[in-house]
PDB file of N, CA and C in Angstrom:
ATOM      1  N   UNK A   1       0.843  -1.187   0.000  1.00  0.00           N
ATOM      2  CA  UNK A   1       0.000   0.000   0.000  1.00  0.00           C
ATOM      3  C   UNK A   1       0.880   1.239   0.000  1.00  0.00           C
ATOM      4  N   UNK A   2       0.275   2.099  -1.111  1.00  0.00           N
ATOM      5  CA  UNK A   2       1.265   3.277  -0.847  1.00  0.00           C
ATOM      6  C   UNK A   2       1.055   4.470   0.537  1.00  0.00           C
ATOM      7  N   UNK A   3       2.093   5.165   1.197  1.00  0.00           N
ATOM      8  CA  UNK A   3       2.000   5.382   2.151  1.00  0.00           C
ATOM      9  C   UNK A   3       2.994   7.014   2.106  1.00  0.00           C
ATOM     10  N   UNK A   4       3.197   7.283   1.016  1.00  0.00           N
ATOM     11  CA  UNK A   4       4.047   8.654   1.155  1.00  0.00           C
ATOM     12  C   UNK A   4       2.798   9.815   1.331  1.00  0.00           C
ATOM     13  N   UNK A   5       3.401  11.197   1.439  1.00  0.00           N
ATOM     14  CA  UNK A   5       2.239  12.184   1.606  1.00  0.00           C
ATOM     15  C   UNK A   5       2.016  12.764   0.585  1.00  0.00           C
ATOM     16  N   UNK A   6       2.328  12.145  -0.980  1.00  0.00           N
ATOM     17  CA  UNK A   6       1.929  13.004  -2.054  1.00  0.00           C
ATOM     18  C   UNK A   6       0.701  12.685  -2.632  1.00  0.00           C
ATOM     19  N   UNK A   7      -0.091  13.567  -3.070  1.00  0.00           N
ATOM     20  CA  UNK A   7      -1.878  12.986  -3.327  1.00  0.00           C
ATOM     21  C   UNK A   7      -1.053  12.427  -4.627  1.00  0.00           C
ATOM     22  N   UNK A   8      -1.977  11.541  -4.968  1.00  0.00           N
ATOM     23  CA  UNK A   8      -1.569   9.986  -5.990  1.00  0.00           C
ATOM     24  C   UNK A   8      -2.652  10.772  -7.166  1.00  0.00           C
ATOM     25  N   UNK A   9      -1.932  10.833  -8.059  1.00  0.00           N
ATOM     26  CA  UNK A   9      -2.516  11.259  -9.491  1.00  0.00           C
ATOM     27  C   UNK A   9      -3.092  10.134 -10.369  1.00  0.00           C
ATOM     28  N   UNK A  10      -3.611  10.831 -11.513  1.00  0.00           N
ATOM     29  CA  UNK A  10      -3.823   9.581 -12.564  1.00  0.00           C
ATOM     30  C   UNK A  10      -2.572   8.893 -13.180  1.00  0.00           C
ATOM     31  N   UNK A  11      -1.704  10.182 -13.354  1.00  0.00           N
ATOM     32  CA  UNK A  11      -0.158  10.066 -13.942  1.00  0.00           C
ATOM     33  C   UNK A  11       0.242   9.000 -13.185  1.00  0.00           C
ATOM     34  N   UNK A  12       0.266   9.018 -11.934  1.00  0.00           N
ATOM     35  CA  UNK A  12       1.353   7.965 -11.377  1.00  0.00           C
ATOM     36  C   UNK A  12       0.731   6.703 -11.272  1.00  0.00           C
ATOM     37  N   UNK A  13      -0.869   6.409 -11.149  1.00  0.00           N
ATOM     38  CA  UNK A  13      -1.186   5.150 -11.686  1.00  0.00           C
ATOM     39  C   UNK A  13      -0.797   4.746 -13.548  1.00  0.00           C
ATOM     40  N   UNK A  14      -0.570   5.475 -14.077  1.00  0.00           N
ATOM     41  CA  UNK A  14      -0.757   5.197 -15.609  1.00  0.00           C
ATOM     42  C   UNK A  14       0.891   4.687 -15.232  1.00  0.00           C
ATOM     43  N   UNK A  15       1.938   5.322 -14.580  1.00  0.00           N
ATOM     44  CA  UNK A  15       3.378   4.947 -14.671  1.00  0.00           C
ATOM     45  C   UNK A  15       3.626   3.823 -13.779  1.00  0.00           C
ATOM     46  N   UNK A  16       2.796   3.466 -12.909  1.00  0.00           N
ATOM     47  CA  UNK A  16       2.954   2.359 -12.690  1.00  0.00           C
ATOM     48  C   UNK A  16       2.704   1.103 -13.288  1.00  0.00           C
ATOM     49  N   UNK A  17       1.428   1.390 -14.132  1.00  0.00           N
ATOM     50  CA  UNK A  17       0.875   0.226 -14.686  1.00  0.00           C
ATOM     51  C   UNK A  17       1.260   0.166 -16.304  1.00  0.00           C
ATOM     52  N   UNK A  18       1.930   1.034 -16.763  1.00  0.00           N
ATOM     53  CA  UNK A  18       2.732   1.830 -17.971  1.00  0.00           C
ATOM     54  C   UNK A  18       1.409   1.422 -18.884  1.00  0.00           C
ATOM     55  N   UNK A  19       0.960   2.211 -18.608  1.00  0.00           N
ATOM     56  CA  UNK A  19      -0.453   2.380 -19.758  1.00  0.00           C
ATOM     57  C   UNK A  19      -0.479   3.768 -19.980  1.00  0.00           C
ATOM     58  N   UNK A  20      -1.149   4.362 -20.662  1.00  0.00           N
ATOM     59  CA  UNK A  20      -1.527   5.967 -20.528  1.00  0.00           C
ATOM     60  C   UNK A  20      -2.724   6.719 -19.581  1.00  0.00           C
ATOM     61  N   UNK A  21      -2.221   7.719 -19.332  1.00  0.00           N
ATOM     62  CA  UNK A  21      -2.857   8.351 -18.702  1.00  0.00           C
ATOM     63  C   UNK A  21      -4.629   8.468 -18.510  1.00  0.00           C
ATOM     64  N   UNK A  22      -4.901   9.028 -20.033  1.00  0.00           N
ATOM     65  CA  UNK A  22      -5.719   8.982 -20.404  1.00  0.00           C
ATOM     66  C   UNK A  22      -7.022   7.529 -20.604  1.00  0.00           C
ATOM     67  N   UNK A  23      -6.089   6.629 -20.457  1.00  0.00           N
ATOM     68  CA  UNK A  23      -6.406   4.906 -20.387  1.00  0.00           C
ATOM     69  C   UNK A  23      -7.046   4.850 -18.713  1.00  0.00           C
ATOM     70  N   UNK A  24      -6.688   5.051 -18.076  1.00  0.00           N
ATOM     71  CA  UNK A  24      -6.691   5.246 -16.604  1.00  0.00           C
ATOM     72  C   UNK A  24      -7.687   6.260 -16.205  1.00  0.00           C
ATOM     73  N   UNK A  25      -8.063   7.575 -16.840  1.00  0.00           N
ATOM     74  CA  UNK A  25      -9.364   8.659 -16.411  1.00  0.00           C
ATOM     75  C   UNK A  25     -10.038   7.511 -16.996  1.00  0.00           C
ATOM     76  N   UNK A  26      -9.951   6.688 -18.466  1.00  0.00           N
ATOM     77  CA  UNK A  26     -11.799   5.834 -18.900  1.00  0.00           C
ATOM     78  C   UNK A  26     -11.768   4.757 -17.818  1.00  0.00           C
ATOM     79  N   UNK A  27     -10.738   4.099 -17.669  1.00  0.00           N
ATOM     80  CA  UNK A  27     -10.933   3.278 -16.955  1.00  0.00           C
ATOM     81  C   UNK A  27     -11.512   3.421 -15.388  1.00  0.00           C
ATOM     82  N   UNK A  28     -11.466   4.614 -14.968  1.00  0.00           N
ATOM     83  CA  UNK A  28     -11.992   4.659 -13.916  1.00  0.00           C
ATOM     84  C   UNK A  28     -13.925   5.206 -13.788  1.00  0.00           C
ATOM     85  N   UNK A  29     -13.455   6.128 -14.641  1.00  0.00           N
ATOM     86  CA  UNK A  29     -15.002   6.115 -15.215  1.00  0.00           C
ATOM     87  C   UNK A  29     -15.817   5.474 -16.267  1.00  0.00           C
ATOM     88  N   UNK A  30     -15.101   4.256 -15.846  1.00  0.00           N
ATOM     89  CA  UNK A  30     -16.232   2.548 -16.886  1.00  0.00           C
ATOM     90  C   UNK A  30     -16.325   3.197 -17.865  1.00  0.00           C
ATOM     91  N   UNK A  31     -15.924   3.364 -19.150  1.00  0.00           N
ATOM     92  CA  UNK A  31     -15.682   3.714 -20.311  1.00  0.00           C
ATOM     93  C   UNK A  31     -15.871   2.053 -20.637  1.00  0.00           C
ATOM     94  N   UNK A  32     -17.150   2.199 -22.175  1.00  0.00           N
ATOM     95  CA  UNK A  32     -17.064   0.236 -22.773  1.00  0.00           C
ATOM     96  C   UNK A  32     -15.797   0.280 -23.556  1.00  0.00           C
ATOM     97  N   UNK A  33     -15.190   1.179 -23.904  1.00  0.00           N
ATOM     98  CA  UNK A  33     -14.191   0.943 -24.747  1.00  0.00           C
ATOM     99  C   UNK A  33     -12.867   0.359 -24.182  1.00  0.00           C
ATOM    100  N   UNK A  34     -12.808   0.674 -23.102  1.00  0.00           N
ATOM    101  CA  UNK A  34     -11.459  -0.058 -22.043  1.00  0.00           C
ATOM    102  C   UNK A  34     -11.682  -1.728 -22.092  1.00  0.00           C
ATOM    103  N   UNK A  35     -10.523  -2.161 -22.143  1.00  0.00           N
ATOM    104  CA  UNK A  35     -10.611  -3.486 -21.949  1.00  0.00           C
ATOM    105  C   UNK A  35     -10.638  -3.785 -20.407  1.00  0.00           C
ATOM    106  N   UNK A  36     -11.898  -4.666 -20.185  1.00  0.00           N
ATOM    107  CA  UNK A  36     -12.194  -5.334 -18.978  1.00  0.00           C
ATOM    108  C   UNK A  36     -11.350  -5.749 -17.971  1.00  0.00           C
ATOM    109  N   UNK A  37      -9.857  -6.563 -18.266  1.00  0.00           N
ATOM    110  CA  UNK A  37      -8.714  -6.512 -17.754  1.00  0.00           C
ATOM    111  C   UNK A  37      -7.443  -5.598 -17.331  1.00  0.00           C
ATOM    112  N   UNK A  38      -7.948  -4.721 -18.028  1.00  0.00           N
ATOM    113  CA  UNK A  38      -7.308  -3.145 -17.554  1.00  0.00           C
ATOM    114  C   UNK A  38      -8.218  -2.420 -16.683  1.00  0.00           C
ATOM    115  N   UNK A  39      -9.261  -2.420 -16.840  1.00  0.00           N
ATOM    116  CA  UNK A  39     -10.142  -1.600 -15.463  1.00  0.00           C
ATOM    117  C   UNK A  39     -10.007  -2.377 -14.357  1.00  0.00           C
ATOM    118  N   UNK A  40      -9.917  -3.480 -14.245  1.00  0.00           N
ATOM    119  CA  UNK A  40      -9.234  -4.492 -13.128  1.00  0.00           C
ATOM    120  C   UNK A  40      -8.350  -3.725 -12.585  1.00  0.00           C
ATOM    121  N   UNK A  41      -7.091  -3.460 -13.204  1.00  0.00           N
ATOM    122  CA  UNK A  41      -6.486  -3.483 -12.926  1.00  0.00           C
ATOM    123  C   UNK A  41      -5.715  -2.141 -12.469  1.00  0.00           C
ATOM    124  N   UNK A  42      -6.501  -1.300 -13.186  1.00  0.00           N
ATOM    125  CA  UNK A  42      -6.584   0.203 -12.574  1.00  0.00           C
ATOM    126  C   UNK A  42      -7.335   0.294 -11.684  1.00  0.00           C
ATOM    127  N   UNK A  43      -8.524  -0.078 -11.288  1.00  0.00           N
ATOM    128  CA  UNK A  43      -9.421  -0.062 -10.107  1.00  0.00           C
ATOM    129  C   UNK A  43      -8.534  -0.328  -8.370  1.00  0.00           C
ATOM    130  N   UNK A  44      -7.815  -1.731  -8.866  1.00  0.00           N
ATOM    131  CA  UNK A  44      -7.530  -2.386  -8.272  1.00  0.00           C
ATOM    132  C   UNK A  44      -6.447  -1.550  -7.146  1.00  0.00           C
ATOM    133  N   UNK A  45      -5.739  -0.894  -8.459  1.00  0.00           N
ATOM    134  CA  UNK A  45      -3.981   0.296  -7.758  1.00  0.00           C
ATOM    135  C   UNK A  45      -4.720   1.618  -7.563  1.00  0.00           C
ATOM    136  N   UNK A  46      -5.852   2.069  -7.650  1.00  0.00           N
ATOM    137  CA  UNK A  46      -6.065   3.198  -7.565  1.00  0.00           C
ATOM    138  C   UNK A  46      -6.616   2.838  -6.139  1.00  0.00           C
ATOM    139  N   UNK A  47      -7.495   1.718  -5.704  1.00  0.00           N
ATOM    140  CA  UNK A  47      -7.776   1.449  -4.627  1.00  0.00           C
ATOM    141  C   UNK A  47      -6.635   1.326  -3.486  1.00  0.00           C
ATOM    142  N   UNK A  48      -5.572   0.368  -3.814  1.00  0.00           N
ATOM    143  CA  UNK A  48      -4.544   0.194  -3.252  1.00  0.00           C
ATOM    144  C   UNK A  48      -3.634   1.678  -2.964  1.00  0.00           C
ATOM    145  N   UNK A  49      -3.594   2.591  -3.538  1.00  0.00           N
ATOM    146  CA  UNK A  49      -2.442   3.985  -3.658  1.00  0.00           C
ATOM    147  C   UNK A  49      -4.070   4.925  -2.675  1.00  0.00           C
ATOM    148  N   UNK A  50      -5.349   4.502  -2.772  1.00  0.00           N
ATOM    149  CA  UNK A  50      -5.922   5.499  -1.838  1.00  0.00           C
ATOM    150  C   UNK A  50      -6.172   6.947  -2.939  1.00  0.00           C
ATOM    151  N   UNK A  51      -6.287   6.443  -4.555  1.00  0.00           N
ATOM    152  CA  UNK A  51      -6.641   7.142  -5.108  1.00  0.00           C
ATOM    153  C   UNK A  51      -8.122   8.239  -4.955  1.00  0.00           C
ATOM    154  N   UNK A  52      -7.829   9.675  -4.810  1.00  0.00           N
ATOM    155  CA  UNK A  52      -9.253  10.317  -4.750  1.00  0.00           C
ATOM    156  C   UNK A  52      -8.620  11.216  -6.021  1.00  0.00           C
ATOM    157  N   UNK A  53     -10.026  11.474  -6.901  1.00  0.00           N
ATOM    158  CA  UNK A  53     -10.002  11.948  -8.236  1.00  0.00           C
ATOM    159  C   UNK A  53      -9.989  13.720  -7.353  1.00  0.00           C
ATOM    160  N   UNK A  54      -9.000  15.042  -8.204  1.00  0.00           N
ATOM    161  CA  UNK A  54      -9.084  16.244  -7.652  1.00  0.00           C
ATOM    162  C   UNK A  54     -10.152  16.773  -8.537  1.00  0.00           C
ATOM    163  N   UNK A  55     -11.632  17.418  -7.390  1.00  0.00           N
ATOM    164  CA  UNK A  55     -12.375  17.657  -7.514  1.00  0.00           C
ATOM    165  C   UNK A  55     -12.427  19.446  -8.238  1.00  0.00           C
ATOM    166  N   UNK A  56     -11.178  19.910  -8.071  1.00  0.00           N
ATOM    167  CA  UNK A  56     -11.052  21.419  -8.363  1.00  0.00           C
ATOM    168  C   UNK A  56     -11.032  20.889 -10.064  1.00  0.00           C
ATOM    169  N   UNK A  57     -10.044  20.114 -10.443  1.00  0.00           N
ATOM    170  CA  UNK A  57      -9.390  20.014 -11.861  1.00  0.00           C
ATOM    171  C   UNK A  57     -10.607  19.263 -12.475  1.00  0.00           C
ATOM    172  N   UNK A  58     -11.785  18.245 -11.880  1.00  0.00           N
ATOM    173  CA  UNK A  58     -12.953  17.684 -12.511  1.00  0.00           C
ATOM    174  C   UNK A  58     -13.772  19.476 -12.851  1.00  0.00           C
ATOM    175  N   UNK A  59     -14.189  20.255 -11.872  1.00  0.00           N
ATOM    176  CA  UNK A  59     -14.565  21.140 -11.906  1.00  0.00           C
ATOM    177  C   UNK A  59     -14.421  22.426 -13.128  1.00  0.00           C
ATOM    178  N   UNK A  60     -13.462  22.694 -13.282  1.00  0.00           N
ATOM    179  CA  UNK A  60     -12.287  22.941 -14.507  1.00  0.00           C
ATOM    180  C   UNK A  60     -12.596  22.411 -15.347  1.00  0.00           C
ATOM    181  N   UNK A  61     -12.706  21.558 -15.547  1.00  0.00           N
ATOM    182  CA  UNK A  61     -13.301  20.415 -17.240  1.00  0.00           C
ATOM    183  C   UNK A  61     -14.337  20.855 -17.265  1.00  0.00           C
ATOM    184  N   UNK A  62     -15.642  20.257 -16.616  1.00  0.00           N
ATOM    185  CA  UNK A  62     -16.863  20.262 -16.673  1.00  0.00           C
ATOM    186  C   UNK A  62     -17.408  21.902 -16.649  1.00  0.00           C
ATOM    187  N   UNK A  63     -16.862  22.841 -15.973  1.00  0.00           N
ATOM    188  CA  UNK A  63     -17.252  24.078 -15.655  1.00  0.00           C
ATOM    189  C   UNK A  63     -18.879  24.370 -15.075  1.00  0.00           C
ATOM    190  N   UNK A  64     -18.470  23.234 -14.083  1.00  0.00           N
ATOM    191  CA  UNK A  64     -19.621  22.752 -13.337  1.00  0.00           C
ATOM    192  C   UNK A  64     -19.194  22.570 -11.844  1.00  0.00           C
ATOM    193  N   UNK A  65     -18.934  23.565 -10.596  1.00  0.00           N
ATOM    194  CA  UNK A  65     -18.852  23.354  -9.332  1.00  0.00           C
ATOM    195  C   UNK A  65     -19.599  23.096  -8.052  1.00  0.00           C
ATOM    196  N   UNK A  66     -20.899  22.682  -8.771  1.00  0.00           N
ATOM    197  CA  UNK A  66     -22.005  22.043  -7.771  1.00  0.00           C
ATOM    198  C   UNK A  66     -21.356  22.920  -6.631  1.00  0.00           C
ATOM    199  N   UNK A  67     -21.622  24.104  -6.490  1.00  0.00           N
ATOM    200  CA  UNK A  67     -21.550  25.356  -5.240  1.00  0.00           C
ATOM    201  C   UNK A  67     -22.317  26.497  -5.816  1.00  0.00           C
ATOM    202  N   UNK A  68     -23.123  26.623  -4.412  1.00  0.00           N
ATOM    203  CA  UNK A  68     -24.299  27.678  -4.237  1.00  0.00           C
ATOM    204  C   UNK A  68     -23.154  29.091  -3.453  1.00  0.00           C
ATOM    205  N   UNK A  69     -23.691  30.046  -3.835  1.00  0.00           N
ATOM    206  CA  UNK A  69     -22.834  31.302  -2.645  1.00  0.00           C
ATOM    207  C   UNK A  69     -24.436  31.800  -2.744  1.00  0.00           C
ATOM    208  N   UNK A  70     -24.167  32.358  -1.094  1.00  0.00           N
ATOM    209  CA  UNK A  70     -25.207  32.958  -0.984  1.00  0.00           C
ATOM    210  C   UNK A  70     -24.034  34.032   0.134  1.00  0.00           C
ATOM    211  N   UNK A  71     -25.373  35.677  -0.366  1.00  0.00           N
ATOM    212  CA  UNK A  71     -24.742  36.731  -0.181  1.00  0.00           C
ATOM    213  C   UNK A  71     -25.392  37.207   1.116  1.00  0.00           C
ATOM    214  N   UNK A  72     -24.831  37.558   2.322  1.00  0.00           N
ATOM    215  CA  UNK A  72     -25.379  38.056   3.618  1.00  0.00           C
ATOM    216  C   UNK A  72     -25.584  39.703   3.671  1.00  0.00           C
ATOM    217  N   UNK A  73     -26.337  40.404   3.575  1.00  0.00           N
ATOM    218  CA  UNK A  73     -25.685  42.001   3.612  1.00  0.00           C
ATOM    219  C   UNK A  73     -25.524  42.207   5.192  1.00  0.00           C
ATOM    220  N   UNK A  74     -25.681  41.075   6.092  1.00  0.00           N
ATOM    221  CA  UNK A  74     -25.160  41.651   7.484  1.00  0.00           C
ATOM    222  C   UNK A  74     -25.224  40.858   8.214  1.00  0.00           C
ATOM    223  N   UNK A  75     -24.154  40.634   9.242  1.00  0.00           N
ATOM    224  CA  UNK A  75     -24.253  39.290  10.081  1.00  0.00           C
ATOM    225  C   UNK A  75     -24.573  39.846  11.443  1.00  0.00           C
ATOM    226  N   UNK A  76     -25.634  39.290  12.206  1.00  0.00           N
ATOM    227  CA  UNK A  76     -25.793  39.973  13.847  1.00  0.00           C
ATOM    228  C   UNK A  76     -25.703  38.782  14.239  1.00  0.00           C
ATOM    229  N   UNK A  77     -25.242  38.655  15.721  1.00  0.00           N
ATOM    230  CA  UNK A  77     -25.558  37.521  16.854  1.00  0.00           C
ATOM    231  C   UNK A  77     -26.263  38.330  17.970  1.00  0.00           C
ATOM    232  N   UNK A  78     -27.469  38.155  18.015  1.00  0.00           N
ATOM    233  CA  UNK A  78     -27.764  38.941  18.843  1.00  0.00           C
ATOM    234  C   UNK A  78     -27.814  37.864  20.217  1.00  0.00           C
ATOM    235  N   UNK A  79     -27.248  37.550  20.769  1.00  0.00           N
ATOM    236  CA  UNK A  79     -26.267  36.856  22.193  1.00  0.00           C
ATOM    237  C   UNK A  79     -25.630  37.421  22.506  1.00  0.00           C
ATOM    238  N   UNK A  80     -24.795  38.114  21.785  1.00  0.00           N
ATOM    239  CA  UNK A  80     -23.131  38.776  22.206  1.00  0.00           C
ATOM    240  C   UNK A  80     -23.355  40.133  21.359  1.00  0.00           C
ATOM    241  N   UNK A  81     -24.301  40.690  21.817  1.00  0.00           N
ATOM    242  CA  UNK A  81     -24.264  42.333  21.585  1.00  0.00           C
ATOM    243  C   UNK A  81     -23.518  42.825  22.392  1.00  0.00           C
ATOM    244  N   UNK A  82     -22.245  44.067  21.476  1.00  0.00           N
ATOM    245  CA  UNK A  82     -21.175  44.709  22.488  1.00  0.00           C
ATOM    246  C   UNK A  82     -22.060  46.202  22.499  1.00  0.00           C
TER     247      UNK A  82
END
């Protein structure tokens, strides 16, 4: 199991398993075009390395950040009035 403190990319599963990069984003998102024995087997090291996909750089693609802002024009606590 990998155990260093660097977040684990797609890159470094694709260099471990010397496939491409790009082989490794379908394969994780079940793409039919991947062969069945390669999503094995990317599943398998992405599980093992504690792979989490970065949600900023999915965000970035899609230009889609599932985040609401909402605007306050004034914050009171009225408990701790000075």
């Amino acid at each position: 199991m990998y155990s260093g403190k660097k977040k684990i990319t797609i890159k470094d599963i694709a260099v471990v398993l010397k496939i491409h990069h790009s082989t490794v984003s379908r394969a994780l998102r079940d793409y039919p075009d991947v062969n069945p024995q390669t999503k094995d087997r990317v599943k398998v090291m992405a599980e093992e390395f504690n792979y989490q996909p970065n949600l900023f750089a999915r965000n970035l693609k899609t230009n889609n950040t599932q985040v609401i802002g909402v605007i306050v024009p004034e914050i009171k606590n009225f408990f701790l009035q000075m």
